[in-house]
N, C-alpha and C. Protein backbone atom coordinates (compact mmCIF):
# COMPACT_ATOMS: atom_id res chain seq x y z
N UNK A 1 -62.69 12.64 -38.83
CA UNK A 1 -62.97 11.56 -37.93
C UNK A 1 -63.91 12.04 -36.84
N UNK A 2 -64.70 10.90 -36.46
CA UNK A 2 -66.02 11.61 -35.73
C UNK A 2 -64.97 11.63 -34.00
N UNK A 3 -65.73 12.14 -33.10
CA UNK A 3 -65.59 12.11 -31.67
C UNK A 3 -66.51 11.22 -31.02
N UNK A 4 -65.87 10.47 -30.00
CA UNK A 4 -66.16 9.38 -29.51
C UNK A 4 -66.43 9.45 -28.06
N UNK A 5 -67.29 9.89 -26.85
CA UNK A 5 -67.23 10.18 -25.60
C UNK A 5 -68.27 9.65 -24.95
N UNK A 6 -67.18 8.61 -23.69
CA UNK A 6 -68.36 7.76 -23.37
C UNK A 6 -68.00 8.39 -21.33
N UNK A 7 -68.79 8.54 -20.50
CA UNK A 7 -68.84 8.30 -19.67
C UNK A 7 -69.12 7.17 -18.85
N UNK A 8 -68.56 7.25 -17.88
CA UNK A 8 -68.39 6.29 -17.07
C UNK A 8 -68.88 5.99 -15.54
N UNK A 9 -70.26 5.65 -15.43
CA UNK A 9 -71.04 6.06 -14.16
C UNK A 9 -70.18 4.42 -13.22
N UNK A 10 -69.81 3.30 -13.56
CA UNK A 10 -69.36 2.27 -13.18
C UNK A 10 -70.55 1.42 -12.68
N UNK A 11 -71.87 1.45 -13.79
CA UNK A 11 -72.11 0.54 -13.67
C UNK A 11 -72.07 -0.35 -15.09
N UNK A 12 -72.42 -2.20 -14.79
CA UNK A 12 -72.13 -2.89 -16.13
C UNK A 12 -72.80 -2.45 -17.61
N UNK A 13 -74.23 -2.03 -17.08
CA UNK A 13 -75.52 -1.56 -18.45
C UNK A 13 -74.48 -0.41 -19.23
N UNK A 14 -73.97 0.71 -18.27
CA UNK A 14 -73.21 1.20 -19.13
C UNK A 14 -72.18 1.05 -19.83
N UNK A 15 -71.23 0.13 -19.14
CA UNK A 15 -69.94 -0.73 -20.12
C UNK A 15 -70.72 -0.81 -21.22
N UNK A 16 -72.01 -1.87 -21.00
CA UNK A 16 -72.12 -3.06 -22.34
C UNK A 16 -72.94 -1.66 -23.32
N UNK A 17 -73.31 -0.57 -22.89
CA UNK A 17 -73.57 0.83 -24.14
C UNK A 17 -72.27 0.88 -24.76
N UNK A 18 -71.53 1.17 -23.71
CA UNK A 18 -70.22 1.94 -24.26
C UNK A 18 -69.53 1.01 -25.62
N UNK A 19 -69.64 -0.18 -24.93
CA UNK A 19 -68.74 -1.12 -26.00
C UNK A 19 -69.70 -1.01 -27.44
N UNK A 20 -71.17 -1.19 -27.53
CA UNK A 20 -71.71 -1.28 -28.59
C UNK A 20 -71.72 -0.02 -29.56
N UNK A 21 -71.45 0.88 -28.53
CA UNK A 21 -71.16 2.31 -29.32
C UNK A 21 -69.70 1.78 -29.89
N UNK A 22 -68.88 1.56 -29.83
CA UNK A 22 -67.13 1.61 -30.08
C UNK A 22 -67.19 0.79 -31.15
N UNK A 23 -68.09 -0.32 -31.44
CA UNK A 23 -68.05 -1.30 -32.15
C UNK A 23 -68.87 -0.54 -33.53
N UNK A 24 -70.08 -0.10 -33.25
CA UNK A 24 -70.99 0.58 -34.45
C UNK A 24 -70.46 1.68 -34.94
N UNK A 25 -69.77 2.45 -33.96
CA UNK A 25 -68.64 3.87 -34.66
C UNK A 25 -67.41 3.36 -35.41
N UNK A 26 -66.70 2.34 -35.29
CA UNK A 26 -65.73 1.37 -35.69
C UNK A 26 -66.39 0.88 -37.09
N UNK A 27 -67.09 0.42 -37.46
CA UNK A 27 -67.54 -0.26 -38.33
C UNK A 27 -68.37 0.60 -39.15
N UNK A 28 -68.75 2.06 -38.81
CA UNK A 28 -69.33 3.00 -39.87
C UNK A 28 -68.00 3.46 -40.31
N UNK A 29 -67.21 3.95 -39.18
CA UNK A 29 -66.73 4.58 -40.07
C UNK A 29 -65.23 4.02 -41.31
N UNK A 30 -65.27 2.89 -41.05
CA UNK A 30 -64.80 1.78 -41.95
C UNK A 30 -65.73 0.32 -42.33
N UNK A 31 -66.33 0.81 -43.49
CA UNK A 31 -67.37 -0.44 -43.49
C UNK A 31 -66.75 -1.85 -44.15
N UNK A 32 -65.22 -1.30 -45.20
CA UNK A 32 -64.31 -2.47 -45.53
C UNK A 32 -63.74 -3.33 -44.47
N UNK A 33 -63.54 -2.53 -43.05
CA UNK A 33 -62.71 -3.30 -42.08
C UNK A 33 -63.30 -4.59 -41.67
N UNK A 34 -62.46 -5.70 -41.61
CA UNK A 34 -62.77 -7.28 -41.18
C UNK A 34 -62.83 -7.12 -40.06
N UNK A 35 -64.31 -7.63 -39.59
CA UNK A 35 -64.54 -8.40 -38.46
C UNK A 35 -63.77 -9.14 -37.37
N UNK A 36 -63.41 -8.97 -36.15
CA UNK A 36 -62.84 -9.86 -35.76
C UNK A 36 -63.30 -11.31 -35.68
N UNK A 37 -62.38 -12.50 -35.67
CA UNK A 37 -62.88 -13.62 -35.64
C UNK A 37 -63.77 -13.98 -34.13
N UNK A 38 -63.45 -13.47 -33.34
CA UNK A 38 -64.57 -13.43 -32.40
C UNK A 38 -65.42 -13.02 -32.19
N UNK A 39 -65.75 -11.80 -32.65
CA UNK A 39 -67.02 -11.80 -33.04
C UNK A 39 -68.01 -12.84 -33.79
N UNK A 40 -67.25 -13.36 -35.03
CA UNK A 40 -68.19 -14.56 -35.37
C UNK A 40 -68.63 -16.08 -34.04
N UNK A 41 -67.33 -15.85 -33.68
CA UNK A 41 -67.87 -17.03 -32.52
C UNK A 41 -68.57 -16.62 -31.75
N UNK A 42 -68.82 -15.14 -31.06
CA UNK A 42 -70.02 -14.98 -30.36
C UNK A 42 -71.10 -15.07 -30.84
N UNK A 43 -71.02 -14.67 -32.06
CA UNK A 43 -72.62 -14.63 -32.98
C UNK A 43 -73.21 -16.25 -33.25
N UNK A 44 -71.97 -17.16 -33.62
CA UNK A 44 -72.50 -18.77 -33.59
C UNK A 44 -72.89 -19.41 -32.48
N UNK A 45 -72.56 -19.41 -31.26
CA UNK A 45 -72.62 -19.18 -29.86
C UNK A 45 -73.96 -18.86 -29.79
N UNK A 46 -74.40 -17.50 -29.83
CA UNK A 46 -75.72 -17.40 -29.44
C UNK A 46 -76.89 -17.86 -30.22
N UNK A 47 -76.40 -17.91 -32.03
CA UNK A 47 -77.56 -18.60 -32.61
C UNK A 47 -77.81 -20.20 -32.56
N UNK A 48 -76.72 -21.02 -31.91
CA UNK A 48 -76.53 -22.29 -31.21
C UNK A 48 -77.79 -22.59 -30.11
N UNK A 49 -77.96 -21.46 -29.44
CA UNK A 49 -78.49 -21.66 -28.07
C UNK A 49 -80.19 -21.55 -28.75
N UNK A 50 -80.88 -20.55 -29.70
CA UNK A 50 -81.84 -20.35 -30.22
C UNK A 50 -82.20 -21.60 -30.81
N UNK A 51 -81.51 -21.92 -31.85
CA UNK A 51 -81.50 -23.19 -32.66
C UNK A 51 -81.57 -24.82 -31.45
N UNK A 52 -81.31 -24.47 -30.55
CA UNK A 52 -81.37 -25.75 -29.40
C UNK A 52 -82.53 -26.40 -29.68
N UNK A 53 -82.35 -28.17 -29.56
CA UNK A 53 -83.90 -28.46 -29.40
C UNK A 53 -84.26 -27.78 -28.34
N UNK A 54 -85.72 -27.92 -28.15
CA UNK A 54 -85.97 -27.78 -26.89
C UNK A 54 -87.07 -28.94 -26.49
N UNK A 55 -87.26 -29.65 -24.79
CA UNK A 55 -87.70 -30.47 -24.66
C UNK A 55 -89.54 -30.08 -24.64
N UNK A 56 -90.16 -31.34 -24.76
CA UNK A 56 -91.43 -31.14 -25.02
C UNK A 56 -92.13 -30.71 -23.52
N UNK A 57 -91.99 -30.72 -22.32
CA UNK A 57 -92.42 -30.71 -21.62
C UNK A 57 -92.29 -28.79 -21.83
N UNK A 58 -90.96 -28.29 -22.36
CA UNK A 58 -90.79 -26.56 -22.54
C UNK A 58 -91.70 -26.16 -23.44
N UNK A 59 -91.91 -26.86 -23.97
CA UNK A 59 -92.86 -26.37 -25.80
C UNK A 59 -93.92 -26.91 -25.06
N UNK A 60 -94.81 -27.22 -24.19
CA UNK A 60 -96.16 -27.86 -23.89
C UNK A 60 -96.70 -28.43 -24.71
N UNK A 61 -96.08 -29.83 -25.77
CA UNK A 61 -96.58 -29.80 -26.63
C UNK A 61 -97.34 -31.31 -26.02
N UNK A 62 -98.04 -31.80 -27.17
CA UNK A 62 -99.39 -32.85 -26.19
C UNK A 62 -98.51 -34.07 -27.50
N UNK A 63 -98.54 -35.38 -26.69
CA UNK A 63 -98.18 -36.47 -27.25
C UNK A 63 -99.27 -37.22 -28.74
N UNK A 64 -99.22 -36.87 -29.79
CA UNK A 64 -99.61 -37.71 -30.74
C UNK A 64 -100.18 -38.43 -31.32
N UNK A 65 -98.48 -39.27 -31.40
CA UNK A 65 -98.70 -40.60 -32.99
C UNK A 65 -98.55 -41.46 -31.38
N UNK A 66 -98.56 -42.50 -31.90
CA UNK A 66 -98.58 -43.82 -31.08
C UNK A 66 -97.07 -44.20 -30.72
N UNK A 67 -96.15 -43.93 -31.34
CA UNK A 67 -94.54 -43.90 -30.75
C UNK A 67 -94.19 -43.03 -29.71
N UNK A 68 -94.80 -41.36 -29.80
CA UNK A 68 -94.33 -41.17 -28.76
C UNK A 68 -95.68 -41.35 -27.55
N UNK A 69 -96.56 -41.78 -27.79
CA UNK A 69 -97.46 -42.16 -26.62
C UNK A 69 -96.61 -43.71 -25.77
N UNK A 70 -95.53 -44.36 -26.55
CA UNK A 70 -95.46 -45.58 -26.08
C UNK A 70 -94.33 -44.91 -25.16
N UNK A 71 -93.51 -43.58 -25.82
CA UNK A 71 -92.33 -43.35 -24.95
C UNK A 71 -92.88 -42.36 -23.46
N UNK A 72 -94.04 -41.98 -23.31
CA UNK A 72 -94.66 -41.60 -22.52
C UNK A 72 -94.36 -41.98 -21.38
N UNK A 73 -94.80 -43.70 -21.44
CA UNK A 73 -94.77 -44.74 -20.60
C UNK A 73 -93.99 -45.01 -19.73
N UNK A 74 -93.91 -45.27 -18.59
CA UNK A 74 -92.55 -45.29 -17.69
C UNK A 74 -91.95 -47.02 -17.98
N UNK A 75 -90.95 -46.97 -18.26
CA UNK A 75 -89.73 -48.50 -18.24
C UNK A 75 -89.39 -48.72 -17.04
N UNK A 76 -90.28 -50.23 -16.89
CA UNK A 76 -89.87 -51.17 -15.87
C UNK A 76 -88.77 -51.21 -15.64
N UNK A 77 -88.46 -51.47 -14.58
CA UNK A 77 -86.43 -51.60 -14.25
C UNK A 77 -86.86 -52.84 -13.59
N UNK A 78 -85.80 -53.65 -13.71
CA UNK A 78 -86.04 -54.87 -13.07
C UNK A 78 -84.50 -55.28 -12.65
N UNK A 79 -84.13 -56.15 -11.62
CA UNK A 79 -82.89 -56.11 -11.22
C UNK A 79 -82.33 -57.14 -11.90
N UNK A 80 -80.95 -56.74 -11.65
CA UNK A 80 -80.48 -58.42 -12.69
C UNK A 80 -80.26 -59.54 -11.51
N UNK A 81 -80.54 -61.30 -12.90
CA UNK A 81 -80.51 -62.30 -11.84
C UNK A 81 -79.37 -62.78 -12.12
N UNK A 82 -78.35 -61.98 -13.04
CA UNK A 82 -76.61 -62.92 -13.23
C UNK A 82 -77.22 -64.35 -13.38
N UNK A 83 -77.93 -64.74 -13.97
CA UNK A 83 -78.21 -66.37 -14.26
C UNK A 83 -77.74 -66.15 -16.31
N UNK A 84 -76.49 -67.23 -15.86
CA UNK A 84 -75.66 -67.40 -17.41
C UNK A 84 -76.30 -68.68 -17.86
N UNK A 85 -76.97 -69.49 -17.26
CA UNK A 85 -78.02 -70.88 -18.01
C UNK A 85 -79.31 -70.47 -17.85
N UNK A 86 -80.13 -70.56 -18.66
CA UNK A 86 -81.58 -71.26 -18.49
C UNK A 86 -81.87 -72.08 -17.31
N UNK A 87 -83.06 -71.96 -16.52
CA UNK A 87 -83.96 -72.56 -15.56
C UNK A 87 -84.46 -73.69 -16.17
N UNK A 88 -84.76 -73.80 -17.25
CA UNK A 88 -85.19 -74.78 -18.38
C UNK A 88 -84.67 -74.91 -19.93
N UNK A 89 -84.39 -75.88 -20.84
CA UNK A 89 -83.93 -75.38 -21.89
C UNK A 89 -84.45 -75.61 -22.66
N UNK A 90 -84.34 -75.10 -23.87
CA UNK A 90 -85.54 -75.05 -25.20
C UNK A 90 -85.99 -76.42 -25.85
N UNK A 91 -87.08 -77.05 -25.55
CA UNK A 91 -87.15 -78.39 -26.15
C UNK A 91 -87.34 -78.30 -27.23
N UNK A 92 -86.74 -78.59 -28.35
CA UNK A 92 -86.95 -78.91 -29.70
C UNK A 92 -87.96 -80.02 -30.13
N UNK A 93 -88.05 -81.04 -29.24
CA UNK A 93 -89.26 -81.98 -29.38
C UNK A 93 -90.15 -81.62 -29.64
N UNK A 94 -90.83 -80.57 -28.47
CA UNK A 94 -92.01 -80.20 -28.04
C UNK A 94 -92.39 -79.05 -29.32
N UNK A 95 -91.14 -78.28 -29.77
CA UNK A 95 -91.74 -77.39 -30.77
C UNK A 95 -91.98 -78.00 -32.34
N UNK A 96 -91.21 -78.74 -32.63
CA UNK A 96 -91.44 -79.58 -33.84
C UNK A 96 -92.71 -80.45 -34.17
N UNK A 97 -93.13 -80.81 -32.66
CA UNK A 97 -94.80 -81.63 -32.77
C UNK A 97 -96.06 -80.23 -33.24
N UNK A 98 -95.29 -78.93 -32.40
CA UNK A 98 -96.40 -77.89 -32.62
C UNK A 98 -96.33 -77.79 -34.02
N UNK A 99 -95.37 -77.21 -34.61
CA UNK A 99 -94.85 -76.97 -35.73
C UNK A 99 -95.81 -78.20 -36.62
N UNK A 100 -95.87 -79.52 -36.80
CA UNK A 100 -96.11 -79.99 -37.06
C UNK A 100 -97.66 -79.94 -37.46
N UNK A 101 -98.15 -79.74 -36.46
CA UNK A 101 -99.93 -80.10 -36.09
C UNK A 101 -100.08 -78.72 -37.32
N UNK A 102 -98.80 -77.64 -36.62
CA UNK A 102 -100.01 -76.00 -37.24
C UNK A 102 -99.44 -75.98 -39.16
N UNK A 103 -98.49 -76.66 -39.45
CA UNK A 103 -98.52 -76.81 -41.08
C UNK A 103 -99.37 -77.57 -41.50
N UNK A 104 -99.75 -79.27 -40.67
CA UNK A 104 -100.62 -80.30 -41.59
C UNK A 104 -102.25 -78.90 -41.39
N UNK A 105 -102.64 -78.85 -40.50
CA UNK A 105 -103.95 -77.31 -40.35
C UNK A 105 -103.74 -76.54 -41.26
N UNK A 106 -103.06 -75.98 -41.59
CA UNK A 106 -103.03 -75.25 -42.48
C UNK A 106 -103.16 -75.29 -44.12
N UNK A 107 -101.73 -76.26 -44.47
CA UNK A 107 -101.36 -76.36 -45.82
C UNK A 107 -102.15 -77.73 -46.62
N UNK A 108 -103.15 -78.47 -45.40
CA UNK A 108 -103.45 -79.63 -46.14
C UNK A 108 -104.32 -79.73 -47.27
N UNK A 109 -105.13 -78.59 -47.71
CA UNK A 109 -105.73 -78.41 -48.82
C UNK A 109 -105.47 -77.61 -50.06
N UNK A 110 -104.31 -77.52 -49.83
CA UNK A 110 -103.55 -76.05 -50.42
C UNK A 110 -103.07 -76.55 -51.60
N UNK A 111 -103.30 -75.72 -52.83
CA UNK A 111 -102.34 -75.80 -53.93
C UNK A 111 -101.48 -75.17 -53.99
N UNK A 112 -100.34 -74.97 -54.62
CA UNK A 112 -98.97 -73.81 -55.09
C UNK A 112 -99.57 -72.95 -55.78
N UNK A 113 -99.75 -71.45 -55.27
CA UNK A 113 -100.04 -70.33 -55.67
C UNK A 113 -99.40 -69.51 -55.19
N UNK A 114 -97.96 -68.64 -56.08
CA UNK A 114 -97.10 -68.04 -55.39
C UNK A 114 -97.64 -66.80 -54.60
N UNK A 115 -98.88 -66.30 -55.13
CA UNK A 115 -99.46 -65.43 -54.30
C UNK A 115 -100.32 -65.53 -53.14
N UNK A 116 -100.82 -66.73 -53.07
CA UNK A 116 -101.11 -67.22 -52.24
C UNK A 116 -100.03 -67.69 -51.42
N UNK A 117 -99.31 -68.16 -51.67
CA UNK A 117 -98.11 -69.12 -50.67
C UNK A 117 -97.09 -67.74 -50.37
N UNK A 118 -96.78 -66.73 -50.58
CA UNK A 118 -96.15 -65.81 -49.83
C UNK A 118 -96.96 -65.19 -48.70
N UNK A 119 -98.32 -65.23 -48.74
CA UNK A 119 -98.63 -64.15 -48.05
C UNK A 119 -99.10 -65.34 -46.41
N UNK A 120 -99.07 -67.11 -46.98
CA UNK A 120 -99.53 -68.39 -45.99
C UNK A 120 -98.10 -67.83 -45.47
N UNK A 121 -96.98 -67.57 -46.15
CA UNK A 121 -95.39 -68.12 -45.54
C UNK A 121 -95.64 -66.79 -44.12
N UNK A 122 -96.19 -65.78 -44.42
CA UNK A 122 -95.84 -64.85 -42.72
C UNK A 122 -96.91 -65.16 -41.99
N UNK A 123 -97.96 -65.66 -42.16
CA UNK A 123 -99.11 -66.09 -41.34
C UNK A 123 -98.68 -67.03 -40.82
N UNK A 124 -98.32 -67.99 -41.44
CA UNK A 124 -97.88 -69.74 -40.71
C UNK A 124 -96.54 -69.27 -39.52
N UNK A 125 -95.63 -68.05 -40.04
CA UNK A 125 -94.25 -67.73 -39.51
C UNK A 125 -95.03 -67.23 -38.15
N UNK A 126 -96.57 -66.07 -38.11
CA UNK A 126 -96.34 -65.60 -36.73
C UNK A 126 -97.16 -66.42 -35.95
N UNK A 127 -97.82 -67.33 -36.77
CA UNK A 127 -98.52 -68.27 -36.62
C UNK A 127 -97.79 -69.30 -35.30
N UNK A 128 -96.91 -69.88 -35.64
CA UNK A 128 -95.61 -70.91 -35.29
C UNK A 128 -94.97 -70.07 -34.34
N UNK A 129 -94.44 -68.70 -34.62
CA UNK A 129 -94.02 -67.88 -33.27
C UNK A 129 -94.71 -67.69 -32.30
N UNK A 130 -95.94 -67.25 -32.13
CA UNK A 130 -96.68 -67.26 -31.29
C UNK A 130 -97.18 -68.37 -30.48
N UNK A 131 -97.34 -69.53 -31.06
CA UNK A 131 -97.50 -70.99 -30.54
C UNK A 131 -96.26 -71.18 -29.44
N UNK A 132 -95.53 -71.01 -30.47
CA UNK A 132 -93.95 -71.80 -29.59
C UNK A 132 -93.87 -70.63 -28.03
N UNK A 133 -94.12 -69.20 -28.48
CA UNK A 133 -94.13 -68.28 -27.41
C UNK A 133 -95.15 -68.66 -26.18
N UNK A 134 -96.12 -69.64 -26.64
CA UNK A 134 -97.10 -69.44 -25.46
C UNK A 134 -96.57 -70.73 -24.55
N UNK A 135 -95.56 -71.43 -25.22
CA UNK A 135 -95.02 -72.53 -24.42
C UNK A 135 -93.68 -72.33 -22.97
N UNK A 136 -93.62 -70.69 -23.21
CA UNK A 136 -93.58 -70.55 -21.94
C UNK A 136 -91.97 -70.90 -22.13
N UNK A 137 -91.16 -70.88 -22.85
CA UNK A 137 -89.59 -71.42 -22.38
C UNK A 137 -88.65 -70.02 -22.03
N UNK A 138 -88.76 -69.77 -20.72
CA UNK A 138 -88.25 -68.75 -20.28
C UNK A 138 -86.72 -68.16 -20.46
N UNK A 139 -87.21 -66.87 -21.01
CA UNK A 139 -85.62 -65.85 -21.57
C UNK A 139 -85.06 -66.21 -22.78
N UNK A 140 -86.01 -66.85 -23.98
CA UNK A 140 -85.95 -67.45 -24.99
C UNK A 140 -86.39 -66.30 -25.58
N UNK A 141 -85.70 -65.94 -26.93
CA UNK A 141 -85.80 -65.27 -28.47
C UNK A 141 -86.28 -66.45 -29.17
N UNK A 142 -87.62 -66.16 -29.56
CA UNK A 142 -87.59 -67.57 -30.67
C UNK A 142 -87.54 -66.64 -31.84
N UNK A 143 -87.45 -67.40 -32.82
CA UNK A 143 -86.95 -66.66 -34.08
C UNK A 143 -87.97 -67.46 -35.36
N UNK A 144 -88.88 -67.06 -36.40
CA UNK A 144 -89.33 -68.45 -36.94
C UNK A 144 -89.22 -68.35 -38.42
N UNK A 145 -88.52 -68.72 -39.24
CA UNK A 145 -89.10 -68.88 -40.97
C UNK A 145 -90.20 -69.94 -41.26
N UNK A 146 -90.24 -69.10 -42.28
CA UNK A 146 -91.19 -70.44 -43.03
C UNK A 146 -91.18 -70.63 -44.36
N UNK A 147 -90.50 -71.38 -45.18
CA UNK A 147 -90.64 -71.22 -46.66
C UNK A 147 -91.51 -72.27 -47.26
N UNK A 148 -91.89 -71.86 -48.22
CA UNK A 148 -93.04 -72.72 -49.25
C UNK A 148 -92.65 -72.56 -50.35
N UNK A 149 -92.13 -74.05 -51.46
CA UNK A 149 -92.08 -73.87 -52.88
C UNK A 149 -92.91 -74.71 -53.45
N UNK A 150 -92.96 -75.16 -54.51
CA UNK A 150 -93.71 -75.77 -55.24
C UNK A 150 -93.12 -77.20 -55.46
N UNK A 151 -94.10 -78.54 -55.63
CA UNK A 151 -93.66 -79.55 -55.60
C UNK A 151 -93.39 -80.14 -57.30
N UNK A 152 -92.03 -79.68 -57.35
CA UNK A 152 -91.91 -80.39 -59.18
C UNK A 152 -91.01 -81.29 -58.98
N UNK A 153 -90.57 -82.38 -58.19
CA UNK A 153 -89.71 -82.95 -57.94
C UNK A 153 -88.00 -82.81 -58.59
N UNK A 154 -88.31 -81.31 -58.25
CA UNK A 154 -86.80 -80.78 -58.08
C UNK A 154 -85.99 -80.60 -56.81
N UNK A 155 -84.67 -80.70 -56.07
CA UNK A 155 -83.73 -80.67 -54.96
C UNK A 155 -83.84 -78.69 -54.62
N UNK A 156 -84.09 -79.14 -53.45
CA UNK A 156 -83.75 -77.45 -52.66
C UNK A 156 -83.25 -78.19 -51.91
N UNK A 157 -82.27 -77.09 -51.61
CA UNK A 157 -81.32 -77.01 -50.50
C UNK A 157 -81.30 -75.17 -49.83
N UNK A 158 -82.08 -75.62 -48.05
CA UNK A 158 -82.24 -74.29 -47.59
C UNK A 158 -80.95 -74.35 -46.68
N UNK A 159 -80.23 -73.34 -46.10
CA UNK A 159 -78.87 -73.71 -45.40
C UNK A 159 -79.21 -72.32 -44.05
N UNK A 160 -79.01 -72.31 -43.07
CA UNK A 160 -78.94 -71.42 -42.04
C UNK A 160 -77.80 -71.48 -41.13
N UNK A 161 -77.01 -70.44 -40.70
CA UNK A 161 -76.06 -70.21 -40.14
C UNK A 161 -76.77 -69.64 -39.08
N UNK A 162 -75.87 -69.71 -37.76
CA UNK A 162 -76.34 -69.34 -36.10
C UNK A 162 -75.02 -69.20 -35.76
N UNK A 163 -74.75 -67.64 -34.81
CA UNK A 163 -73.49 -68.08 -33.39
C UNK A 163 -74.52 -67.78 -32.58
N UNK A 164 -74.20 -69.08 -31.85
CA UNK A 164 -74.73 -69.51 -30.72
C UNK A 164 -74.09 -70.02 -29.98
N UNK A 165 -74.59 -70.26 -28.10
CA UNK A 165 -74.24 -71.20 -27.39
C UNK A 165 -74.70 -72.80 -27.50
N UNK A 166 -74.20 -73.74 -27.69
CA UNK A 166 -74.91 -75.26 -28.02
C UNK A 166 -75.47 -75.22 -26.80
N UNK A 167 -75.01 -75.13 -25.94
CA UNK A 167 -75.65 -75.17 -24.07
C UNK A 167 -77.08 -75.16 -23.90
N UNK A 168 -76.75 -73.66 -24.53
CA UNK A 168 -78.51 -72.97 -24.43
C UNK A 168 -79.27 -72.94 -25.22
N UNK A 169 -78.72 -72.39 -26.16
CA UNK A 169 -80.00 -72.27 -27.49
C UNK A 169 -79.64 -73.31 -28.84
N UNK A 170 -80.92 -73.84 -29.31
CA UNK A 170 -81.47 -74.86 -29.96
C UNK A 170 -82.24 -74.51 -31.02
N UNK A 171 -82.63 -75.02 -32.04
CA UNK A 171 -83.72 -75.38 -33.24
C UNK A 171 -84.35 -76.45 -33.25
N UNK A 172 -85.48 -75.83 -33.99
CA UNK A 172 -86.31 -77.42 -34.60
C UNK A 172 -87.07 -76.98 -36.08
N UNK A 173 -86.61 -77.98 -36.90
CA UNK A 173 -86.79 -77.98 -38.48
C UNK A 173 -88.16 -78.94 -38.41
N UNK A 174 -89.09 -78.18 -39.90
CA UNK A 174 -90.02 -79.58 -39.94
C UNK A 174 -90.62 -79.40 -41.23
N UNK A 175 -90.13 -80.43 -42.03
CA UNK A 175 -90.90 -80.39 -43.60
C UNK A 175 -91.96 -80.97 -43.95
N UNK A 176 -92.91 -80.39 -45.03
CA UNK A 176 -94.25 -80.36 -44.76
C UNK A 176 -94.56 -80.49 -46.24
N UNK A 177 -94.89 -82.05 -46.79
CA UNK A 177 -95.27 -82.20 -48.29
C UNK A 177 -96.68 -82.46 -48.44
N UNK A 178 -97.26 -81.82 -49.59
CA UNK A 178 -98.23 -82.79 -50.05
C UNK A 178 -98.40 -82.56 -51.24
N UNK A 179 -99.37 -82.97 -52.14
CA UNK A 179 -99.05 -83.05 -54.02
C UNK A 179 -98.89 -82.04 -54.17
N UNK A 180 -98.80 -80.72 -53.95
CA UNK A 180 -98.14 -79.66 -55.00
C UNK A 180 -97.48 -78.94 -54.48
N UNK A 181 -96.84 -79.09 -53.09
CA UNK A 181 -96.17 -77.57 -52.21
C UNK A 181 -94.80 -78.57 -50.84
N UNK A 182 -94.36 -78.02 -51.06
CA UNK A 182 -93.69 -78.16 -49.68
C UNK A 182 -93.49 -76.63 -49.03
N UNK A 183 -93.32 -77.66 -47.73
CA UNK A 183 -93.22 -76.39 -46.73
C UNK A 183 -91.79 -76.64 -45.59
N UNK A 184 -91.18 -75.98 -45.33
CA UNK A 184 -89.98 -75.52 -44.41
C UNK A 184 -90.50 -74.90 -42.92
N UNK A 185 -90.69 -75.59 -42.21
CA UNK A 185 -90.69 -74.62 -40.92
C UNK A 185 -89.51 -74.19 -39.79
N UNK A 186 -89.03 -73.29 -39.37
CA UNK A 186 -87.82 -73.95 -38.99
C UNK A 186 -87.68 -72.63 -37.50
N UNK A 187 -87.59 -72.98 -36.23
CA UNK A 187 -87.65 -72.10 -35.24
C UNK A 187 -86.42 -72.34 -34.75
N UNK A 188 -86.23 -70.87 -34.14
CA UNK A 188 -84.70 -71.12 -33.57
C UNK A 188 -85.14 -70.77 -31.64
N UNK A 189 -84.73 -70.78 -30.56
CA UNK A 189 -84.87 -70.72 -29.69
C UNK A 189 -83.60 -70.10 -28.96
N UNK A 190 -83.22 -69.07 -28.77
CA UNK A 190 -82.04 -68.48 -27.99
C UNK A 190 -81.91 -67.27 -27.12
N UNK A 191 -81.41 -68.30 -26.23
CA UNK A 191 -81.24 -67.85 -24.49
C UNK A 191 -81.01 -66.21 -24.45
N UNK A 192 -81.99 -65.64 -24.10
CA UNK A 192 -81.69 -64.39 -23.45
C UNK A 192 -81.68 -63.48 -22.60
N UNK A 193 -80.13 -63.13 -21.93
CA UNK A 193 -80.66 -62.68 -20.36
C UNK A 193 -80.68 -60.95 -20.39
């Protein structure tokens, strides 16, 4: 068995020799002997701290793609107004006439072409969202579909479910025929504070 002699000047640099000596003479001269289990937790412990993200401002790294240029940006804070109604509430009138004007514009020369008529159904949709959005009905989600099938004088039946408040938030439906297509427009309007 080897000899083991550590002096002891009392400072820490020399503890933390001494111990690494006790540990590497320990483990030569039994290379079968198990590890203590703490040792593994110190060793996970410190490769934890390596493995850390680290933030970008530590890594100097330069902003990108366009997501994190948007998170760049500082977020408005704005205070709350505790207002549980609308200042105004969603007229369904007023959006069903829009709705109206922007399908007959659109679909009035149109034949049924499913490739054509899927790609009218998201144009007319941000089409109709954007309209209804510029009308200004404040703290409103509008929401918009739009479906288009073909006119064979067969029955559809489209069905939509909502939880909602009746109070606040509202719809407006508006069907849109002519010889070969119908059209579905249908916006939802709901209150959001």
């Amino acid at each position: 068995m080897s000899e083991l002699t550590i002096t002891d000047d009392g400072s820490s640099e020399s503890k933390r020799r001494a111990s690494k000596e006790i540990v590497s003479k320990c483990t030569a001269a039994n290379p079968n002997r198990r590890k203590s289990t703490f040792f593994k937790l110190a060793q996970s412990s410190q490769q934890g701290i390596h493995v850390r993200r680290m933030t970008r401002a530590l890594l100097g790294q330069t902003l990108d793609t366009p997501d994190e240029q948007q998170e760049s940006k500082p977020k408005v804070r704005l205070e709350n107004t505790y207002k549980m109604k609308p200042d105004e509430g969603f007229f369904s009138f007023r959006v069903r006439k829009e709705i109206t004007t922007l399908l007959q514009e659109h679909l009035d020369n149109v034949t049924y072409d499913p490739v054509v008529c899927s790609r009218l159904c998201c144009e007319l949709s941000v089409a109709i969202k954007n309209k209804v959005k510029s009308m200004n009905f404040p703290r409103h989600k509008i929401i918009c579909n739009v479906c288009i099938g073909q006119q064979t004088e067969h029955g559809v039946q489209i069905a939509s479910r909502c939880l909602w408040d009746a109070t606040t938030d509202s719809h407006a439906c508006v069907t849109y025929k002519n010889n070969s297509l119908v059209a579905i427009g249908l916006v939802h309007g709901i209150f959001f504070e």
